[in-house]
C-alpha atoms as a PDB file:
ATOM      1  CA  UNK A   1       0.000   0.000   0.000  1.00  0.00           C
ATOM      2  CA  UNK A   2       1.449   3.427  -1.212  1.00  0.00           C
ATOM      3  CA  UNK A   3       1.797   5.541   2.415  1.00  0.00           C
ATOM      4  CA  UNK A   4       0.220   8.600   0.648  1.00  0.00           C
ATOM      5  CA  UNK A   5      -3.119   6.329  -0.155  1.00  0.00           C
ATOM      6  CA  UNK A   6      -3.309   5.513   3.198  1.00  0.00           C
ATOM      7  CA  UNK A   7      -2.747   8.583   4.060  1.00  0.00           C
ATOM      8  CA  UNK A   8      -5.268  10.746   2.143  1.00  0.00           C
ATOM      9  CA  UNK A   9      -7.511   7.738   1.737  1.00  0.00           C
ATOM     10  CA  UNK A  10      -6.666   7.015  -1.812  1.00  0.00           C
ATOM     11  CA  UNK A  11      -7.718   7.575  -4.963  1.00  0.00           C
ATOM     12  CA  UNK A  12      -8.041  11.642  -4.001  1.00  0.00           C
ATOM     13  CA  UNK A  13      -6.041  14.269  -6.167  1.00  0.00           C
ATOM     14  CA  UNK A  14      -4.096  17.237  -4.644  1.00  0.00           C
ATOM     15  CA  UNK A  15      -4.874  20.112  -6.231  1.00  0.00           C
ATOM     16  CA  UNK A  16      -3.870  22.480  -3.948  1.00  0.00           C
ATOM     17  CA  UNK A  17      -0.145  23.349  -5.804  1.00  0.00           C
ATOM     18  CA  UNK A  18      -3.027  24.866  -8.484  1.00  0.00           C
ATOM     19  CA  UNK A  19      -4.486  27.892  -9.370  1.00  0.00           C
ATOM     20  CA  UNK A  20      -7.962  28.290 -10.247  1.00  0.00           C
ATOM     21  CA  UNK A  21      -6.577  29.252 -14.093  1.00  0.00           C
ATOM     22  CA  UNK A  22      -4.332  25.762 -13.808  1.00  0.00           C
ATOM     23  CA  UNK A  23      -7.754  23.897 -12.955  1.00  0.00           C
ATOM     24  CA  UNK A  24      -9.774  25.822 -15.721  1.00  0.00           C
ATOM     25  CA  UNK A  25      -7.353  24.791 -18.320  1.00  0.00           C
ATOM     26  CA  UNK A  26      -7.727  20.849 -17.365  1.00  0.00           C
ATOM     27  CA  UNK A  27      -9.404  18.849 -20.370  1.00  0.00           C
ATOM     28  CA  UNK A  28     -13.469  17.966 -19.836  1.00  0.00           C
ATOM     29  CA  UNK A  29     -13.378  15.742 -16.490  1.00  0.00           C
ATOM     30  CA  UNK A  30     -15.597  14.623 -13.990  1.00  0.00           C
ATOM     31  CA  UNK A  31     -13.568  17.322 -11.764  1.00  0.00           C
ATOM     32  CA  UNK A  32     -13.698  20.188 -14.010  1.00  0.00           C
ATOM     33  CA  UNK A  33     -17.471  19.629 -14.497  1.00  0.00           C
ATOM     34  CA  UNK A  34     -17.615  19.900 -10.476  1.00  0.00           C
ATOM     35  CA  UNK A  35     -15.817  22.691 -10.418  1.00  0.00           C
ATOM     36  CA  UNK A  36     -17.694  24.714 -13.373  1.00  0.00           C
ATOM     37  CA  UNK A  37     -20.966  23.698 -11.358  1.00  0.00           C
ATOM     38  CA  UNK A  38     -19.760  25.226  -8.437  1.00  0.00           C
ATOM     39  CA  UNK A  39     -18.553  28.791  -9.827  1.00  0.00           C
ATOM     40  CA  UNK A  40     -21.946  28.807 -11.909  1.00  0.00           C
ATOM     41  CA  UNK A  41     -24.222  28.661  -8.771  1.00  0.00           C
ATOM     42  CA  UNK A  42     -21.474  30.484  -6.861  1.00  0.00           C
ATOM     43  CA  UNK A  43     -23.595  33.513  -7.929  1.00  0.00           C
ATOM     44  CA  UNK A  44     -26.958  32.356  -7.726  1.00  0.00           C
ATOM     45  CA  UNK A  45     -27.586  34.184  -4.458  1.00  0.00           C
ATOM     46  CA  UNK A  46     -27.495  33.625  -0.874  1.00  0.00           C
ATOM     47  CA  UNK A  47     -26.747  30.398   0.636  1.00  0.00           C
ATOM     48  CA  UNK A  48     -28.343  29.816   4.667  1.00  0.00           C
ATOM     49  CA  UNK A  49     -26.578  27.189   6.638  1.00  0.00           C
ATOM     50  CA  UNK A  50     -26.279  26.815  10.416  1.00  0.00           C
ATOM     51  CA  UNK A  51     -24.145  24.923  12.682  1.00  0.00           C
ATOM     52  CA  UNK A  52     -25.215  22.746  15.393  1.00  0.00           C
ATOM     53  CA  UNK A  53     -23.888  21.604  18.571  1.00  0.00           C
ATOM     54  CA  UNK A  54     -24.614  20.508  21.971  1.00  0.00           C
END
């Protein structure tokens, strides 16, 4: 078993070495899809959330 699988879980990409332009310019993946849906609702308004604890 590779230590950084265990580590990280496996099977995750680290993307955080990348700019938001590096990520943009990745060929048509399952991530860049995410990504695009995120920024696209990004400005669809408010977003209400709350935190609960006890």
């Amino acid at each position: 078993m590779d230590s950084a699988e265990g580590e990280y879980g496996g099977g995750l990409l680290d993307v955080s070495g990348w700019s938001l332009s590096d990520l943009d310019g990745l060929p048509s993946t399952p991530l860049t899809s995410a990504l695009r849906r995120l920024v696209d609702e990004a400005g669809s308004g408010p977003v209400a959330g709350f935190q609960s604890a006890l």
